[in-house]
Protein backbone atom coordinates (compact mmCIF):
# COMPACT_ATOMS: atom_id res chain seq x y z
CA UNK A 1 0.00 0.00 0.00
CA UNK A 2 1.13 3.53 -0.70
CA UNK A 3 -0.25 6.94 1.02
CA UNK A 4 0.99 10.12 -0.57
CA UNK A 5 1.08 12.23 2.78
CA UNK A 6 0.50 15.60 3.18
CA UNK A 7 1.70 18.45 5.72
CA UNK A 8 0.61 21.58 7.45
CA UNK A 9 2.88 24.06 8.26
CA UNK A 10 2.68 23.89 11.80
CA UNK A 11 5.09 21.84 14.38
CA UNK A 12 8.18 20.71 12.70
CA UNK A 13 6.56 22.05 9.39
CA UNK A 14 6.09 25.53 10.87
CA UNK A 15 8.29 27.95 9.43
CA UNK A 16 7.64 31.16 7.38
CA UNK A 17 8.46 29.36 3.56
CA UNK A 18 6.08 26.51 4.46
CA UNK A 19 3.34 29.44 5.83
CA UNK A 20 3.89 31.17 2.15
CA UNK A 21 3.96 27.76 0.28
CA UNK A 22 0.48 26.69 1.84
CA UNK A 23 -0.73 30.29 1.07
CA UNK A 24 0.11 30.42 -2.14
CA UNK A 25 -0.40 27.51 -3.56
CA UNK A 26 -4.12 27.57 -2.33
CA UNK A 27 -4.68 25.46 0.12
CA UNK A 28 -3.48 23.51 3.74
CA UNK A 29 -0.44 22.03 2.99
CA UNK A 30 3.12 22.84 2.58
CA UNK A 31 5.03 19.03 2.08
CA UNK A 32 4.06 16.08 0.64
CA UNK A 33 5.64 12.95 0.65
CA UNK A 34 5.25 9.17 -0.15
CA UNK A 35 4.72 6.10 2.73
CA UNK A 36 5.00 2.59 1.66
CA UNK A 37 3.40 0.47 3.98
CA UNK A 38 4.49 -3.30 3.55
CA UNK A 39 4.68 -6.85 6.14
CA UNK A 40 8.20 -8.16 6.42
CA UNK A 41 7.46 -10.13 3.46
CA UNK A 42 6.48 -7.19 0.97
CA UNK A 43 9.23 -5.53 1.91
CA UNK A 44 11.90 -8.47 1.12
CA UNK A 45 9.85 -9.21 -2.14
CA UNK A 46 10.09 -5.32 -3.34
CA UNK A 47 13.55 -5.23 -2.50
CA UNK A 48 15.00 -8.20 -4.16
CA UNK A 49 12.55 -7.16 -7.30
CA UNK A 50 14.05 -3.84 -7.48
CA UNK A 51 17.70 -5.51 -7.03
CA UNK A 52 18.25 -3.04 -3.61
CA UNK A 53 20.94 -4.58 -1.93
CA UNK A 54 23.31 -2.99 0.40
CA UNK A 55 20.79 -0.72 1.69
CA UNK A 56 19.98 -0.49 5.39
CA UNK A 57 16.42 -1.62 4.74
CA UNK A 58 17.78 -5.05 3.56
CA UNK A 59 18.48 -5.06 7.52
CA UNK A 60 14.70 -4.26 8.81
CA UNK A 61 13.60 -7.04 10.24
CA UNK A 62 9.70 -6.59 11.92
CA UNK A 63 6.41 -8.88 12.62
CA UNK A 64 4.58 -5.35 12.53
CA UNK A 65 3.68 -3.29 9.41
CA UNK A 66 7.01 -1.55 8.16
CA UNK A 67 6.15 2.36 6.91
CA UNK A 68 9.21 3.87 4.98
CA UNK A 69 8.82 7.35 3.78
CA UNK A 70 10.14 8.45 0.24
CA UNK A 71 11.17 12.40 0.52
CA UNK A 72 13.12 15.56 -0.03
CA UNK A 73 12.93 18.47 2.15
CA UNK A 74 14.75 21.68 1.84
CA UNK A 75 18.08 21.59 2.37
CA UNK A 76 18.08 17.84 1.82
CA UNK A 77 18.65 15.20 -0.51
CA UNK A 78 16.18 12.61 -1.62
CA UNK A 79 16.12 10.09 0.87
CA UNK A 80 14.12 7.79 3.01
CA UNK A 81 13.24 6.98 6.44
CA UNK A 82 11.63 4.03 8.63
CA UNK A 83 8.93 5.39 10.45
CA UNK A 84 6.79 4.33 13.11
CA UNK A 85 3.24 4.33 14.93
CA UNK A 86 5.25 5.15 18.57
CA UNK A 87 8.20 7.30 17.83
CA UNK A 88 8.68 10.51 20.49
CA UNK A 89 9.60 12.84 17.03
CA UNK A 90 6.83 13.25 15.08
CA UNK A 91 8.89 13.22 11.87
CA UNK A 92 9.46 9.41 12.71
CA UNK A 93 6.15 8.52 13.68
CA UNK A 94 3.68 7.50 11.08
CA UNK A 95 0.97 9.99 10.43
CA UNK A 96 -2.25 9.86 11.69
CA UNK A 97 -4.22 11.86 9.10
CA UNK A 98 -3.94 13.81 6.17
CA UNK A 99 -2.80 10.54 4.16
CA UNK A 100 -4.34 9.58 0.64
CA UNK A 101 -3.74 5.68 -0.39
CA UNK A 102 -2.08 6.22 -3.79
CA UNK A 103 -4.35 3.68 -6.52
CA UNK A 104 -1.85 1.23 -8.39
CA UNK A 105 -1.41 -1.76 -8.68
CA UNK A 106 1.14 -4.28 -6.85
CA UNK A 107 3.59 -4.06 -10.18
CA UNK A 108 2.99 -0.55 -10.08
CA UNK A 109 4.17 -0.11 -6.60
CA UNK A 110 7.09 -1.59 -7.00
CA UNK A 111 7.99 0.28 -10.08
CA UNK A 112 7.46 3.42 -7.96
CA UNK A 113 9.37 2.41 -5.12
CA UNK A 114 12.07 1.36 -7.55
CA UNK A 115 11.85 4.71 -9.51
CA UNK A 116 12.03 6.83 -6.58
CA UNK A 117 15.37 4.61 -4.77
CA UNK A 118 16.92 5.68 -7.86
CA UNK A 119 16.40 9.40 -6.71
CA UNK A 120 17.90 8.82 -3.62
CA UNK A 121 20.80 11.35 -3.14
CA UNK A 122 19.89 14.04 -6.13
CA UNK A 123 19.35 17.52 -4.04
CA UNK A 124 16.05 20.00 -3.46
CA UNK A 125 15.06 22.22 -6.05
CA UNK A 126 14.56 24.83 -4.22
CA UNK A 127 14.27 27.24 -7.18
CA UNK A 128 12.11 25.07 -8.31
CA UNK A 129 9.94 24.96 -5.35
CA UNK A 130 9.54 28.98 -5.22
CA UNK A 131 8.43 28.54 -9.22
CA UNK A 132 5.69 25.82 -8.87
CA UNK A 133 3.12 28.15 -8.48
CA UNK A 134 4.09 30.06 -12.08
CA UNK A 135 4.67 26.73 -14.31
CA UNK A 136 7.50 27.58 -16.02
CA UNK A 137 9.53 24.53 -16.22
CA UNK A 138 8.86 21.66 -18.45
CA UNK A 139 7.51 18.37 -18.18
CA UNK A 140 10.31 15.86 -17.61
CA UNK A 141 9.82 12.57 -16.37
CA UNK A 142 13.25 12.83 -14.61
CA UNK A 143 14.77 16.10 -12.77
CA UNK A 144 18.22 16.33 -11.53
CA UNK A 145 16.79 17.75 -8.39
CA UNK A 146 13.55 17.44 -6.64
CA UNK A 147 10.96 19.80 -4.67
CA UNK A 148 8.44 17.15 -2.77
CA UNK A 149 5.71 17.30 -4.59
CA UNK A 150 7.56 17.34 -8.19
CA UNK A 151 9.10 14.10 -7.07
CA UNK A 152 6.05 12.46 -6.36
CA UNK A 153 4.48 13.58 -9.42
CA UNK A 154 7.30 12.33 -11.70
CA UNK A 155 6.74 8.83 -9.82
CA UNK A 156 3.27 8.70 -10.51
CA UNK A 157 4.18 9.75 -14.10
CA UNK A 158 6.39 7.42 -14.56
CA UNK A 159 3.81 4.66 -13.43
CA UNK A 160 1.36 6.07 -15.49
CA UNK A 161 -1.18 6.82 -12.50
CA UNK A 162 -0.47 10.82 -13.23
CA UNK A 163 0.31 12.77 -16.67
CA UNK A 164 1.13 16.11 -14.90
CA UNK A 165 3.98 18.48 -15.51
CA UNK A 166 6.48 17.45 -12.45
CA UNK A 167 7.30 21.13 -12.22
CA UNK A 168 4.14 23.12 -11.75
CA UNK A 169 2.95 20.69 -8.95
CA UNK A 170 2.33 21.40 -5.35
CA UNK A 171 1.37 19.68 -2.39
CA UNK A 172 -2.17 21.25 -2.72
CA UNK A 173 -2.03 20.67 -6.54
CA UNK A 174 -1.31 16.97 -5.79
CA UNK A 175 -3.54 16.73 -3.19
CA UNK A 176 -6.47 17.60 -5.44
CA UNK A 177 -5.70 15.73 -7.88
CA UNK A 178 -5.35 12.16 -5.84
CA UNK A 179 -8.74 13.33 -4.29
CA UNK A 180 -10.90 14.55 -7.33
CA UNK A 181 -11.04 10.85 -8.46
């Protein structure tokens, strides 16, 4: 299963670009990002499908649901992180609303999930992220850097759940268009 996840800009979210973001781009939310939620045994099967080795989720080992998040943040690179339904910090614990299960398929999901490890490590776009709201850049299927919401729409692109230019999305753009359906 897949959520795309979306954020206010309040607690760890709540700073005065994430305030503007929301504002501008016309609605609640500043971030959005992908959670994969997968049993022990999804998780193994996804990974040895997508030929991920050496990575520290080849190490996750879990009877519970695992919940990995796929995102970039400002300053950041595209990256990942194990989350949880008990973690202190809430950008470790699992979200408990604002979450939209992402329609594909299981072949689909994996594609994603491989499309997206491939990302790992390109940088935010944070150009890009000030320009979403005046859609200037082109459609690409692939960016050499990422604002959140671009990167999710490229994924969805590229799984052919989305045809979207990457570059003029935001979270509340993205938003309304996983919830219009």
């Amino acid at each position: 299963m897949i959520y795309a996840s979306f954020r206010e800009p309040v607690g760890i979210f709540a700073n005065w670009f994430n305030h503007i973001a929301a504002k501008f781009t016309g609605g609640d939310y500043c971030h959005s990002e992908f959670i994969f939620e997968w049993t022990q045994q999804e998780l193994t099967e996804v990974l040895q499908s997508a030929e991920i080795h050496g990575s520290s989720l080849n190490r996750i080992k879990s009877p519970d649901k695992i919940f990995i998040a796929v995102y970039v943040m400002w300053g950041m690179e595209v990256g990942y992180r194990v989350l949880t339904r008990d973690a202190q910090d809430p950008f470790w614990q699992m979200p408990k609303d604002h979450l939209v299960p992402v329609q594909c398929d299981a072949k689909q999901e994996k594609q994603l999930f491989a499309w997206c490890m491939d990302q790992m490590g390109k940088k935010y776009d944070k150009f890009g992220a000030m320009g979403c709201m005046v859609p200037v850049r082109s459609c690409q299927l692939e960016y050499d850097t990422y604002f959140c919401s671009q990167l999710m729409v490229c994924a969805l692109n590229h799984i052919h759940v989305m045809s979207t230019n990457p570059g003029a999305a935001s979270p509340n753009s993205l938003y309304s268009a996983l919830t219009s359906t």
